[in-house]
PDB file of N, CA and C in Angstrom:
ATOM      1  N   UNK A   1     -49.133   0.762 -50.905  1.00  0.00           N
ATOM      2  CA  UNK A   1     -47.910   1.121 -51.591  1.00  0.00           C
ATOM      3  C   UNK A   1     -47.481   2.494 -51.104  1.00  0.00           C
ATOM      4  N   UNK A   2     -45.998   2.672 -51.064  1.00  0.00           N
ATOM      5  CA  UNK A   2     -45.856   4.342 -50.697  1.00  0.00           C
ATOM      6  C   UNK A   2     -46.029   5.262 -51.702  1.00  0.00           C
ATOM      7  N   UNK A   3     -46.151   6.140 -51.251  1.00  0.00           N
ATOM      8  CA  UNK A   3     -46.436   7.443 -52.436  1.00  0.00           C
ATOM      9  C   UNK A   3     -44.824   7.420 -53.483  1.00  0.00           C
ATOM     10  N   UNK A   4     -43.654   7.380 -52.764  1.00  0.00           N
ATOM     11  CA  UNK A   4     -43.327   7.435 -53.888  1.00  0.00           C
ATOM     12  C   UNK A   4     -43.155   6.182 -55.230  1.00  0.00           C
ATOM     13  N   UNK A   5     -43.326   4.873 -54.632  1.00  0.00           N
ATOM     14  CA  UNK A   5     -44.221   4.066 -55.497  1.00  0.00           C
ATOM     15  C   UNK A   5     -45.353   4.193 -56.521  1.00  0.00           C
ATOM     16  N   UNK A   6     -46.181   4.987 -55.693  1.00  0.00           N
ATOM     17  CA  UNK A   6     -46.966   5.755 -56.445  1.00  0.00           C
ATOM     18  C   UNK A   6     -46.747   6.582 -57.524  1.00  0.00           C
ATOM     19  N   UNK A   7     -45.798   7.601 -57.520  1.00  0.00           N
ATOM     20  CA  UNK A   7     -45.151   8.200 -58.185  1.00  0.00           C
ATOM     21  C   UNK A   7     -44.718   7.663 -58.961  1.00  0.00           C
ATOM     22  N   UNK A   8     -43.582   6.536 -58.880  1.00  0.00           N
ATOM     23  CA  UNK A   8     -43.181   6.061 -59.928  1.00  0.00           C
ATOM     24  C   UNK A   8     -43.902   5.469 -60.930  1.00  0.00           C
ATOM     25  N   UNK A   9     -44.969   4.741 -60.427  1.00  0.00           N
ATOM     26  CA  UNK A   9     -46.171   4.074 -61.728  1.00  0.00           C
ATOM     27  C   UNK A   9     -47.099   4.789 -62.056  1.00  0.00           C
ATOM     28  N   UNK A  10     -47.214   6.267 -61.582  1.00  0.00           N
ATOM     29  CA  UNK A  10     -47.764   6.933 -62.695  1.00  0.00           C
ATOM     30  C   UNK A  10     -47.073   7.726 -63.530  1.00  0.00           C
ATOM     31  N   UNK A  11     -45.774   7.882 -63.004  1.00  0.00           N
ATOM     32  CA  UNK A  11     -44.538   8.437 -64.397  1.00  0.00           C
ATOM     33  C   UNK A  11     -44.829   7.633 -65.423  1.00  0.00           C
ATOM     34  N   UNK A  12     -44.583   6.166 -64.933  1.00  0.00           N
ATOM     35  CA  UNK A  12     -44.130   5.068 -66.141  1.00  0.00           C
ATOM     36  C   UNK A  12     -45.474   4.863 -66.787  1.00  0.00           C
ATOM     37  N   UNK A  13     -46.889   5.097 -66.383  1.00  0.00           N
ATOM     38  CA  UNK A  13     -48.144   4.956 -67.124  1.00  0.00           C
ATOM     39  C   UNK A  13     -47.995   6.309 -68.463  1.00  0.00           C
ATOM     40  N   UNK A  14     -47.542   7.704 -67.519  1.00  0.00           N
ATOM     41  CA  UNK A  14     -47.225   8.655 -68.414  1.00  0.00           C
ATOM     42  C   UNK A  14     -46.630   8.565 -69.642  1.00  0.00           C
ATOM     43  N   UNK A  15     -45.316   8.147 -69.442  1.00  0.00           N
ATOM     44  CA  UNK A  15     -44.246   8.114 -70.373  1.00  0.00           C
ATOM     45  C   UNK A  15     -44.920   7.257 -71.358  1.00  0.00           C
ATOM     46  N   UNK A  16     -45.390   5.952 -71.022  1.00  0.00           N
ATOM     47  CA  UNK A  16     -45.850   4.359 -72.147  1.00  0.00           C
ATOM     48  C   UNK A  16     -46.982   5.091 -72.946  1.00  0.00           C
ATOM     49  N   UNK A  17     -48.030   5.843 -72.106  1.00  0.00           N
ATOM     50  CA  UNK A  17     -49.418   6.233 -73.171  1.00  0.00           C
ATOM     51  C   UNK A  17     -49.047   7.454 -73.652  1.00  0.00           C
ATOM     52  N   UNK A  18     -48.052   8.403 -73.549  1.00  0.00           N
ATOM     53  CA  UNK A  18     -47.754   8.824 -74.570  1.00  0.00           C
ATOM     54  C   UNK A  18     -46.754   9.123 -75.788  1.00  0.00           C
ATOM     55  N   UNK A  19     -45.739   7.703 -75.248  1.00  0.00           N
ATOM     56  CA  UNK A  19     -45.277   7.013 -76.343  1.00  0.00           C
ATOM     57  C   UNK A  19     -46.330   6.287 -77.182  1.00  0.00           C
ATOM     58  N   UNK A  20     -46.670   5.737 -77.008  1.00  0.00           N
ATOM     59  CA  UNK A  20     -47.663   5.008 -78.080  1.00  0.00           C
ATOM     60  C   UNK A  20     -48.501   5.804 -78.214  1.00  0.00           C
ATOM     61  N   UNK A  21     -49.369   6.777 -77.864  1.00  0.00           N
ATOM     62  CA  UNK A  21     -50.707   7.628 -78.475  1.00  0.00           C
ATOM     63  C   UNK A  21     -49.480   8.465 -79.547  1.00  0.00           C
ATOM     64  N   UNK A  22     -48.619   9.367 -79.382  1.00  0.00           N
ATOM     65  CA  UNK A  22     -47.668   9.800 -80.118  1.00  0.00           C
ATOM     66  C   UNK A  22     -47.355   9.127 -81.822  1.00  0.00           C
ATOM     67  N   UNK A  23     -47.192   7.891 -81.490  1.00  0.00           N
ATOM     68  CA  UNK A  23     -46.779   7.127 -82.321  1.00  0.00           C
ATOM     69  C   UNK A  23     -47.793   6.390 -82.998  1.00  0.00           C
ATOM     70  N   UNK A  24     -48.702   6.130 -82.503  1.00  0.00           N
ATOM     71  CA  UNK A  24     -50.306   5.756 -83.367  1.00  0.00           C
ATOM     72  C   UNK A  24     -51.081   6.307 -83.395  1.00  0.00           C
ATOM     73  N   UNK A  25     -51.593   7.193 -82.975  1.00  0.00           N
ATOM     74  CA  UNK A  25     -52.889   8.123 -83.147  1.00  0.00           C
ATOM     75  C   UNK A  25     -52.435   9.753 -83.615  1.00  0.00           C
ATOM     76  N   UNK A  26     -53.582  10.533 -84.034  1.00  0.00           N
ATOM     77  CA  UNK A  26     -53.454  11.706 -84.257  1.00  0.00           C
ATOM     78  C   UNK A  26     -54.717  12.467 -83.251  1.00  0.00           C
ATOM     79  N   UNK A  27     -54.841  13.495 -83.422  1.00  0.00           N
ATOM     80  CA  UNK A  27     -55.564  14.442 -82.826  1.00  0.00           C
ATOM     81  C   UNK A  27     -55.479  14.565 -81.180  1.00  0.00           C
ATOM     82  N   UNK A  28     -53.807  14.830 -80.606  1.00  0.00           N
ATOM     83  CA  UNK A  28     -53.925  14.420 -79.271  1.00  0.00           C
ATOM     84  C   UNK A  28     -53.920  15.917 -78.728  1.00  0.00           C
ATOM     85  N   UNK A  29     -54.520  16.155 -77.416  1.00  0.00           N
ATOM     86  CA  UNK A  29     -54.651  17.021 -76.497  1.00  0.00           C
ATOM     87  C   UNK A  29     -54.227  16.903 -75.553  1.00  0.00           C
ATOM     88  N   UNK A  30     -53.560  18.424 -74.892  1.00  0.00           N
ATOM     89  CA  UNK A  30     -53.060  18.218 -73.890  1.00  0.00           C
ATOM     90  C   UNK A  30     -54.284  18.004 -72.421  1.00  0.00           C
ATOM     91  N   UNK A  31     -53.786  17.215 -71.551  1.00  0.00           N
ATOM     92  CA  UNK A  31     -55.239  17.043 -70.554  1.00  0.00           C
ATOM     93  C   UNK A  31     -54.116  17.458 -69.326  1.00  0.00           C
ATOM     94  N   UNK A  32     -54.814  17.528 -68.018  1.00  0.00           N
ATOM     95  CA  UNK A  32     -54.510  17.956 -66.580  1.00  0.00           C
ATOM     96  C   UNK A  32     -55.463  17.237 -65.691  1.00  0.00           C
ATOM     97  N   UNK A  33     -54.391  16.093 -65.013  1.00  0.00           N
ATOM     98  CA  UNK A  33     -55.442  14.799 -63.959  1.00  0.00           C
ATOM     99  C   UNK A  33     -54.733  15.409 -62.804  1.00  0.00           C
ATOM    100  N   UNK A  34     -55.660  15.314 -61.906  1.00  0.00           N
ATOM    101  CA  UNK A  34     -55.712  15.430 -60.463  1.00  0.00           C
ATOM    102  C   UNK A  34     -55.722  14.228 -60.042  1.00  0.00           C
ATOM    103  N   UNK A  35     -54.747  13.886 -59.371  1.00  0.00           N
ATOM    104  CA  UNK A  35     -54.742  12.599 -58.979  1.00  0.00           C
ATOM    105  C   UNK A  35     -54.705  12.427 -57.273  1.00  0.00           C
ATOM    106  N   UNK A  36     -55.210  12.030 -56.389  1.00  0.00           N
ATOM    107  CA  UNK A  36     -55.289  11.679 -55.082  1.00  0.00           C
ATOM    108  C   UNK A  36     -54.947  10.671 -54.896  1.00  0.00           C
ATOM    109  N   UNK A  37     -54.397  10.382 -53.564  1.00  0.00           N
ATOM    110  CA  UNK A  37     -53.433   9.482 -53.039  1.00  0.00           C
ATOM    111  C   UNK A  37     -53.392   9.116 -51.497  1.00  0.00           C
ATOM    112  N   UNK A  38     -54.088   8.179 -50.778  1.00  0.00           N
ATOM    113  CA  UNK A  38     -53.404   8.411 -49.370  1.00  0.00           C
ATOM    114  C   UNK A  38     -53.426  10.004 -48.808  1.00  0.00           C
ATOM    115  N   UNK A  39     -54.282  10.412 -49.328  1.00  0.00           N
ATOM    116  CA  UNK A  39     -54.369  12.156 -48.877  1.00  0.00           C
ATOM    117  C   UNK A  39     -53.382  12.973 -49.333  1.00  0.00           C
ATOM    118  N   UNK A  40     -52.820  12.368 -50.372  1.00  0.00           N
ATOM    119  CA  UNK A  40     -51.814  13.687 -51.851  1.00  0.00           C
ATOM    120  C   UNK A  40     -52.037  13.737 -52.404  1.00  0.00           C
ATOM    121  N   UNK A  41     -52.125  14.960 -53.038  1.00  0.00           N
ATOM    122  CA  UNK A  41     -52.422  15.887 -54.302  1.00  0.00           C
ATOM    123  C   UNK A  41     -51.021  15.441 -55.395  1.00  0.00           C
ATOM    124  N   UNK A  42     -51.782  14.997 -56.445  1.00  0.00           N
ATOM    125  CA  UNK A  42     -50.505  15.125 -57.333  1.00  0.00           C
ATOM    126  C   UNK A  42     -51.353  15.975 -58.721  1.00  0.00           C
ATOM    127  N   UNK A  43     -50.401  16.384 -59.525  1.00  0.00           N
ATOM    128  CA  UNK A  43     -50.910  17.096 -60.654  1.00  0.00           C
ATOM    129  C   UNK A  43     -50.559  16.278 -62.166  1.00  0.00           C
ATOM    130  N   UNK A  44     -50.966  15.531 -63.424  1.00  0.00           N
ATOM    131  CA  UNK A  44     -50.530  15.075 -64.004  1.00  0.00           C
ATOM    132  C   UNK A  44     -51.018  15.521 -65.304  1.00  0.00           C
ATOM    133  N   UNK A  45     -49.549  16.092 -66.325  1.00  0.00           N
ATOM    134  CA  UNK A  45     -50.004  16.730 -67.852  1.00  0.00           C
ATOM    135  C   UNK A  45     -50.171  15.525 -68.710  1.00  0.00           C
ATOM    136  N   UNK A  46     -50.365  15.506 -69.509  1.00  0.00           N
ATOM    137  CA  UNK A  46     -50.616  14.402 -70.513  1.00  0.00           C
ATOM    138  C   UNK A  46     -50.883  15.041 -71.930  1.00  0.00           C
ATOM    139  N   UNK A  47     -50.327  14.483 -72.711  1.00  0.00           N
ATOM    140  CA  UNK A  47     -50.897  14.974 -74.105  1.00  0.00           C
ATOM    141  C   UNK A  47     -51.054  13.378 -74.806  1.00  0.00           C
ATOM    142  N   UNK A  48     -52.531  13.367 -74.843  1.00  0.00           N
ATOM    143  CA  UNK A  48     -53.589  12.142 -75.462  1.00  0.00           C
ATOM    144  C   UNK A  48     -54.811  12.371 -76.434  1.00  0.00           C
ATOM    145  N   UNK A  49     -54.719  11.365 -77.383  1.00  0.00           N
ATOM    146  CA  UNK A  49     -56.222  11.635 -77.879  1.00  0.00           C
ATOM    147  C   UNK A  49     -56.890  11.082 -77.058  1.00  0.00           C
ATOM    148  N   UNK A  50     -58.696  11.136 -77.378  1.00  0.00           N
ATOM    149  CA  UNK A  50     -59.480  10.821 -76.696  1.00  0.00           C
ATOM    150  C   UNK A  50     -59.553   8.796 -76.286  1.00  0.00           C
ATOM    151  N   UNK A  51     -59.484   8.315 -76.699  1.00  0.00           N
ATOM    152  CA  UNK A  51     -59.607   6.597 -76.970  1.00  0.00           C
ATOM    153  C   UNK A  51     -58.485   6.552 -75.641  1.00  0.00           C
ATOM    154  N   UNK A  52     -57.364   7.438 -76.144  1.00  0.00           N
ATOM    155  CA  UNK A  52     -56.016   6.628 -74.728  1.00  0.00           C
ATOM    156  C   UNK A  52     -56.084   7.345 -73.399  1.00  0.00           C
ATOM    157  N   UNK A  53     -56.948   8.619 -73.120  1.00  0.00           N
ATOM    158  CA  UNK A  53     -57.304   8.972 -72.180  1.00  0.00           C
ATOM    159  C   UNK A  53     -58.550   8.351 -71.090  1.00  0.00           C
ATOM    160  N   UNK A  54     -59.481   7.889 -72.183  1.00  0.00           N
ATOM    161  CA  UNK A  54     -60.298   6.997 -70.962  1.00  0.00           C
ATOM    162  C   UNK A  54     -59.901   5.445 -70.683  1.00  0.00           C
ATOM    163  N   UNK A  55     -58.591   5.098 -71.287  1.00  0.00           N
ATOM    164  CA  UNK A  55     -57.702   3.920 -71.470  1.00  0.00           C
ATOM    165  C   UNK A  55     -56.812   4.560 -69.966  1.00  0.00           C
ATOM    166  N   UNK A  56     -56.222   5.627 -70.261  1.00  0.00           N
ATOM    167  CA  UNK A  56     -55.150   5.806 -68.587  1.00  0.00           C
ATOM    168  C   UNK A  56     -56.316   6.692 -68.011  1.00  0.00           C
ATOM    169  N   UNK A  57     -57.309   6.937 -67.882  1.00  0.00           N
ATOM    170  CA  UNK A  57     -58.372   6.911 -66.571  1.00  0.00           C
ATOM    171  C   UNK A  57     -58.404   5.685 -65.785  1.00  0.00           C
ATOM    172  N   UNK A  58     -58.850   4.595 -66.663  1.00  0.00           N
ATOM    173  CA  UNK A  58     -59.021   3.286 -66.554  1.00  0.00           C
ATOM    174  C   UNK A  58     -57.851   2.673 -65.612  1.00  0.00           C
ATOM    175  N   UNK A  59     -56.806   2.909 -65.478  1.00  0.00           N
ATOM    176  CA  UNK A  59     -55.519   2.013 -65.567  1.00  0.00           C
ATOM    177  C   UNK A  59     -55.369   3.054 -64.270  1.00  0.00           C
ATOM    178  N   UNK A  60     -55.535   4.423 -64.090  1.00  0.00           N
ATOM    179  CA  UNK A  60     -55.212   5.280 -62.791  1.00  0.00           C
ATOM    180  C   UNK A  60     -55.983   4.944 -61.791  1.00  0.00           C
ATOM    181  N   UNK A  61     -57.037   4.740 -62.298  1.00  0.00           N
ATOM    182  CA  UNK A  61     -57.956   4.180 -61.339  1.00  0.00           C
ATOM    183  C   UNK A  61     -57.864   2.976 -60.705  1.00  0.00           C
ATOM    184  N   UNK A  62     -57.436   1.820 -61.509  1.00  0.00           N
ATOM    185  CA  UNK A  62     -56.894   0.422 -60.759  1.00  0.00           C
ATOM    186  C   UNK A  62     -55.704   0.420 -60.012  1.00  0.00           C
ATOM    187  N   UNK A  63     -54.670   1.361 -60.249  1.00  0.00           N
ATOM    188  CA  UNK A  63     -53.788   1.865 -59.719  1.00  0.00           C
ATOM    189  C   UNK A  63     -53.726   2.512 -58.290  1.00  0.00           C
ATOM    190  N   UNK A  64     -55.035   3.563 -58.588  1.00  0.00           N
ATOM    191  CA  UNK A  64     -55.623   3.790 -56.920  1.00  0.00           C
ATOM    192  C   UNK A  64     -56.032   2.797 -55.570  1.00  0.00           C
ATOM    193  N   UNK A  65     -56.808   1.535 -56.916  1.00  0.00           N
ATOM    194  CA  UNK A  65     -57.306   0.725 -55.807  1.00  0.00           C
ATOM    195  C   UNK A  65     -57.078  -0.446 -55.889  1.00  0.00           C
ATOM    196  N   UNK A  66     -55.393  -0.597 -55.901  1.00  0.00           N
ATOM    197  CA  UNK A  66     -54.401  -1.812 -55.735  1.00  0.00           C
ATOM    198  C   UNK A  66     -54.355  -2.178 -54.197  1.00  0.00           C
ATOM    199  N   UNK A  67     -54.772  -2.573 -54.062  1.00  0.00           N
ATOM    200  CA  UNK A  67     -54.446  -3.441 -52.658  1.00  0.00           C
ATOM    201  C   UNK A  67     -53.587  -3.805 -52.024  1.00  0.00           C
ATOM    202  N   UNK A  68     -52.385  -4.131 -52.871  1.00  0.00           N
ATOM    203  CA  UNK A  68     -51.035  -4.543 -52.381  1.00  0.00           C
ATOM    204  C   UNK A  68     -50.332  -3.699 -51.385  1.00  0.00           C
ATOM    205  N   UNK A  69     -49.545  -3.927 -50.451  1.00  0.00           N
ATOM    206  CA  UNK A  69     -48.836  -2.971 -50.081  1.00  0.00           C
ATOM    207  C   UNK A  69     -47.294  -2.402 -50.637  1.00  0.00           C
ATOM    208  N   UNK A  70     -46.899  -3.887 -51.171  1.00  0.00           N
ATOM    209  CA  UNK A  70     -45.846  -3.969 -52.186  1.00  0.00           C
ATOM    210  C   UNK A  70     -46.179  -4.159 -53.487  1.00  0.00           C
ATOM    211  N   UNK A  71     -46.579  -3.682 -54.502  1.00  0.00           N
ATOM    212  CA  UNK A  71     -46.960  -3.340 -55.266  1.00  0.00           C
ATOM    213  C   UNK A  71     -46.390  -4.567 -56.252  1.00  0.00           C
ATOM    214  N   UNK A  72     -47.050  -5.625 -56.796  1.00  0.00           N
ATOM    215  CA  UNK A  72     -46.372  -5.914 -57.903  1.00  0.00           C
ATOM    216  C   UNK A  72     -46.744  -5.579 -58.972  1.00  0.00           C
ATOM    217  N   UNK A  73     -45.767  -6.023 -60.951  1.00  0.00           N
ATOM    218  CA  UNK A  73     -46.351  -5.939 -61.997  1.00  0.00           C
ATOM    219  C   UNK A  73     -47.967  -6.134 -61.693  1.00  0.00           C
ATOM    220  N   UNK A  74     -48.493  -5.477 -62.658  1.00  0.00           N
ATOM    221  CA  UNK A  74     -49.385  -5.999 -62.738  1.00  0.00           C
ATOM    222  C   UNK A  74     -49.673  -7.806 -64.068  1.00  0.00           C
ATOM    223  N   UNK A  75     -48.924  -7.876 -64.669  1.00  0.00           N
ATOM    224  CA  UNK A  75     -49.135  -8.721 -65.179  1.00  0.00           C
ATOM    225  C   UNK A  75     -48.550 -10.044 -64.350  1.00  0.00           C
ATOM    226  N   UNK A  76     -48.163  -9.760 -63.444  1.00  0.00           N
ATOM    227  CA  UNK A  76     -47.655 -10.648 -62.480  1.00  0.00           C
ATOM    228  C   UNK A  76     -48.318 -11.047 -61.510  1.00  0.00           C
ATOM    229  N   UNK A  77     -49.717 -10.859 -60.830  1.00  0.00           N
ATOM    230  CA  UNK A  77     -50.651 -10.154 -60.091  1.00  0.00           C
ATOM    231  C   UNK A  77     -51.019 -11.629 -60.156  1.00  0.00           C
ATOM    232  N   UNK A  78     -51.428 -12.067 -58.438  1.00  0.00           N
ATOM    233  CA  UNK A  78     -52.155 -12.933 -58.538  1.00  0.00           C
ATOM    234  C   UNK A  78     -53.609 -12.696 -58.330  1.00  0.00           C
ATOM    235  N   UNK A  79     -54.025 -11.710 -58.426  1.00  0.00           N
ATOM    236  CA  UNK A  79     -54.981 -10.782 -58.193  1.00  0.00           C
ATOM    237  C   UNK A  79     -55.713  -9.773 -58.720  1.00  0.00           C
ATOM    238  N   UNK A  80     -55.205  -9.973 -60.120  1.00  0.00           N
ATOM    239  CA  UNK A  80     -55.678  -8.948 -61.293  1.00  0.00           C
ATOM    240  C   UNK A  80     -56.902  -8.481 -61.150  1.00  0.00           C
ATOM    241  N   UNK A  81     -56.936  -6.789 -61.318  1.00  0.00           N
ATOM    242  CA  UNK A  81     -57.826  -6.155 -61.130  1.00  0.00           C
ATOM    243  C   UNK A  81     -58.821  -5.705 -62.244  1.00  0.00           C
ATOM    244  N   UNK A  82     -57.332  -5.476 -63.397  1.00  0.00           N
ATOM    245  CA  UNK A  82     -58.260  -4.930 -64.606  1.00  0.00           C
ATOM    246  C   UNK A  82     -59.224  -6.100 -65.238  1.00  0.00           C
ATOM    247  N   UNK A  83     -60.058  -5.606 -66.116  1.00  0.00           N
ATOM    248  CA  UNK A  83     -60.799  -6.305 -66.762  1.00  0.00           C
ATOM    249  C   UNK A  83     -60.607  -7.018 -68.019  1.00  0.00           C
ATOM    250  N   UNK A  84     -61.066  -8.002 -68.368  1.00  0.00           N
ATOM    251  CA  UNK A  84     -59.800  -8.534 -69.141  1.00  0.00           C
ATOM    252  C   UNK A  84     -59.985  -7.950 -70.935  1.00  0.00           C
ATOM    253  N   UNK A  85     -60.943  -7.484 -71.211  1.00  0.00           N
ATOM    254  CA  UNK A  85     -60.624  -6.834 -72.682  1.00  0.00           C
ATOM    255  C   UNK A  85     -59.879  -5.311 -72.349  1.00  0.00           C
ATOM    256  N   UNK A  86     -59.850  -4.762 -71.125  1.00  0.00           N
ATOM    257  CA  UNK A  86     -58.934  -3.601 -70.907  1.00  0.00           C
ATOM    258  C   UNK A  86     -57.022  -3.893 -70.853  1.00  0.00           C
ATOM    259  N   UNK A  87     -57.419  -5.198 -69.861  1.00  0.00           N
ATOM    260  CA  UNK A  87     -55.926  -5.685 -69.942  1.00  0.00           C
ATOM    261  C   UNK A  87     -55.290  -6.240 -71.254  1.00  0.00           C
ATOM    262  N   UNK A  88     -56.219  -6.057 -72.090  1.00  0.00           N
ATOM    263  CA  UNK A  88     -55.668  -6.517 -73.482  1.00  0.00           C
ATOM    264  C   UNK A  88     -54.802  -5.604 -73.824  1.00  0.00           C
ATOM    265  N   UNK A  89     -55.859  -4.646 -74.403  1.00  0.00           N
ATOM    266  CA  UNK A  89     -55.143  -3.063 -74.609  1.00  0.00           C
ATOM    267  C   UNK A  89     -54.122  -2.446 -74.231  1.00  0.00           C
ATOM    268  N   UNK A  90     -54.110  -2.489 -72.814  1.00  0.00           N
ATOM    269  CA  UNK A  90     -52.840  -1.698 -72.128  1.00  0.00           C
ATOM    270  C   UNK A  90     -51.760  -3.239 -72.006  1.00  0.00           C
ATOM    271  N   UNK A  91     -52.057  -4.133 -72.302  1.00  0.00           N
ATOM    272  CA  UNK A  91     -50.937  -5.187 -72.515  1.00  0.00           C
ATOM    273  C   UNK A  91     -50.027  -4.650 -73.788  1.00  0.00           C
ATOM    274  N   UNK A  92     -50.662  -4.474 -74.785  1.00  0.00           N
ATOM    275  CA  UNK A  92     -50.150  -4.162 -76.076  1.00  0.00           C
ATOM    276  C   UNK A  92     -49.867  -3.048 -76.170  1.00  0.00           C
ATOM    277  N   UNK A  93     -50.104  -1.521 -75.314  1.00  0.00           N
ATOM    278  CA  UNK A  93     -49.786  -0.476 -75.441  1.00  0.00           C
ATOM    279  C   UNK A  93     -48.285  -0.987 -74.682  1.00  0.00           C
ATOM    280  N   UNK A  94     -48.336  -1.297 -73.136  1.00  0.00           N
ATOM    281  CA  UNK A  94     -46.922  -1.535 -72.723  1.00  0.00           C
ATOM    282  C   UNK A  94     -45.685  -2.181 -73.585  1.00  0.00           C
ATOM    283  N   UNK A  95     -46.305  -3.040 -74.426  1.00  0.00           N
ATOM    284  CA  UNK A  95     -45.704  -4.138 -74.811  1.00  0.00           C
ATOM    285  C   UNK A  95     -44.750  -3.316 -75.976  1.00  0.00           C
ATOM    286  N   UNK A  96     -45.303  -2.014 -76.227  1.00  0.00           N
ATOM    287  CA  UNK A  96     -44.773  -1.443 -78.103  1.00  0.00           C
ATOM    288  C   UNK A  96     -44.140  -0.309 -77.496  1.00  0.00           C
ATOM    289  N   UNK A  97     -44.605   0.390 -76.150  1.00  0.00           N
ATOM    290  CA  UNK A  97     -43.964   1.421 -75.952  1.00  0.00           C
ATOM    291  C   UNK A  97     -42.909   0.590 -75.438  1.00  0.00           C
ATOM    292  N   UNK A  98     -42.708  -0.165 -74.279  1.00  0.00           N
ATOM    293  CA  UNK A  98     -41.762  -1.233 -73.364  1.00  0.00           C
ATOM    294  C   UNK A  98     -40.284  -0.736 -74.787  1.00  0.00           C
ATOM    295  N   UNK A  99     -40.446  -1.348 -75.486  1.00  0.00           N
ATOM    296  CA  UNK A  99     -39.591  -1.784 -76.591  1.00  0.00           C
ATOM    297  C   UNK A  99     -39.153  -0.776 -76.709  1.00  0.00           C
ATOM    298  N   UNK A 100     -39.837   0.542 -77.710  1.00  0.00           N
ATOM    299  CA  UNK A 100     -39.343   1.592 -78.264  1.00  0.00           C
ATOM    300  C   UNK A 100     -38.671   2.543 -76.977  1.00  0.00           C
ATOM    301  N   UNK A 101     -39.196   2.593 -75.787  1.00  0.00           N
ATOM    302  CA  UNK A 101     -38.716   3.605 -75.334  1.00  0.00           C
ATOM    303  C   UNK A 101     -36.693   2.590 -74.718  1.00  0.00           C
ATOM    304  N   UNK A 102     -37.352   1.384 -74.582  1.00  0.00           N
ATOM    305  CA  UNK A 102     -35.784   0.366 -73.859  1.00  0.00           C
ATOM    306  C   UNK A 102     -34.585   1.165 -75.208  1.00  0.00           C
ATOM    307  N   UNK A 103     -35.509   1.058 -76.618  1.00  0.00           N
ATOM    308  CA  UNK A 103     -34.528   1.186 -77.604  1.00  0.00           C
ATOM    309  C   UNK A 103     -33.939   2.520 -77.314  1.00  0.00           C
ATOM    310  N   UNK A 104     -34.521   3.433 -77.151  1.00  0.00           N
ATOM    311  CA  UNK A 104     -34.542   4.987 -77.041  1.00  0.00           C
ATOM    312  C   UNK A 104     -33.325   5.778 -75.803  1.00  0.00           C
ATOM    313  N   UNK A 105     -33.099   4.502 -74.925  1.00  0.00           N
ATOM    314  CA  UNK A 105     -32.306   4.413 -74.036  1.00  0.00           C
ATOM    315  C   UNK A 105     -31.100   3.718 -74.141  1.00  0.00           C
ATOM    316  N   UNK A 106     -31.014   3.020 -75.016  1.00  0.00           N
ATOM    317  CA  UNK A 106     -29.911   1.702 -75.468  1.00  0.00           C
ATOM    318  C   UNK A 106     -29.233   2.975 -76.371  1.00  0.00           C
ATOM    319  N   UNK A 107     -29.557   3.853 -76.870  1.00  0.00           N
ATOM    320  CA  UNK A 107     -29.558   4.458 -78.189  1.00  0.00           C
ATOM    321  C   UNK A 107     -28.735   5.564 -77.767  1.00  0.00           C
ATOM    322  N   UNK A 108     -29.359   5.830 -76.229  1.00  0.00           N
ATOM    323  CA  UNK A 108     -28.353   7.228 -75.775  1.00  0.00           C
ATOM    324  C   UNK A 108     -27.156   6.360 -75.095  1.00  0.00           C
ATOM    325  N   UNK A 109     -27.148   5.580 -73.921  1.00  0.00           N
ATOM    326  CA  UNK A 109     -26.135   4.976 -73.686  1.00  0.00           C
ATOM    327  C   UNK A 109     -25.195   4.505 -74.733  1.00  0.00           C
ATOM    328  N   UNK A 110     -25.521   4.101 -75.643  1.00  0.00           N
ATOM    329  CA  UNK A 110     -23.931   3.394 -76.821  1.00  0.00           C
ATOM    330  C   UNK A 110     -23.882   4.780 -77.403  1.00  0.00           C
ATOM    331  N   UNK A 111     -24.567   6.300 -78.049  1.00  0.00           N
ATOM    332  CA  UNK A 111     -24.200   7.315 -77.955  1.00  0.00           C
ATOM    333  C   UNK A 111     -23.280   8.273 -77.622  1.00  0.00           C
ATOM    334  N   UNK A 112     -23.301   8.081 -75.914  1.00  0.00           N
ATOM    335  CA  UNK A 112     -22.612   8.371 -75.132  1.00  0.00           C
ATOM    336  C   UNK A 112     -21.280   7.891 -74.712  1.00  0.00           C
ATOM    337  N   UNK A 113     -21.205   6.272 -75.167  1.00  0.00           N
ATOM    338  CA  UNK A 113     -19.967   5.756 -74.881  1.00  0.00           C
ATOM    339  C   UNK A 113     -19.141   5.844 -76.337  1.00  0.00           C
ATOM    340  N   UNK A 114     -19.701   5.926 -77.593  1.00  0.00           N
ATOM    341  CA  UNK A 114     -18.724   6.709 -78.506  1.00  0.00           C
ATOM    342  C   UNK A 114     -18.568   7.721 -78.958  1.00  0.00           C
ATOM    343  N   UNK A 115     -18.792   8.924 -77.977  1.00  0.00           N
ATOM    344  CA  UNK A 115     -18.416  10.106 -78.138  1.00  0.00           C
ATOM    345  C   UNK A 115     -16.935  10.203 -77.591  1.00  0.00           C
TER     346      UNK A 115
END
């Protein structure tokens, strides 16, 4: 996959786990991942409790060692990597953030068009 592929699915891992850790859990901390790439340095903040941080370890890591060159969903994957009580989890984390954040965007666009 290219790096900025790359980039983009670890924004969108960002944004989903901490919409939902935000919204269901308490006691979150801010963390700092070093992430490597094809020989790039990326830097990634996060504010997580502990349970959704070794949840997007988990998920960065399969992410690293996707195989594809074109990257698909992963729930689309004929080739699924994660494991399947992990893919539970981050099924249902995507599945609640997916929603709230689509709403969160629907919300500024009709916003914006009746101002």
């Amino acid at each position: 996959m290219t790096q900025e592929k790359y980039q983009a699915e670890f924004w969108t891992l960002k944004r989903f786990f901490e919409k939902f850790c935000s919204d269901k859990h308490k006691h979150q901390k801010d963390i700092t991942k070093n992430l490597n790439y094809k020989g790039s340095k990326y830097t990634l903040s996060l504010s997580l409790c502990e349970d959704c941080e070794k949840l997007i370890d988990y998920s960065l890591g399969r992410l690293n060692q996707c195989p594809h060159e074109t990257k698909p969903r992963c729930r689309a994957c004929h080739e699924p990597c994660y494991r399947s009580d992990q893919w539970k989890k981050v099924a249902k984390l995507m599945r609640y953030s997916g929603i709230r954040l689509g709403l969160v965007k629907l919300k500024n666009r009709l916003t914006g068009i009746l101002k």
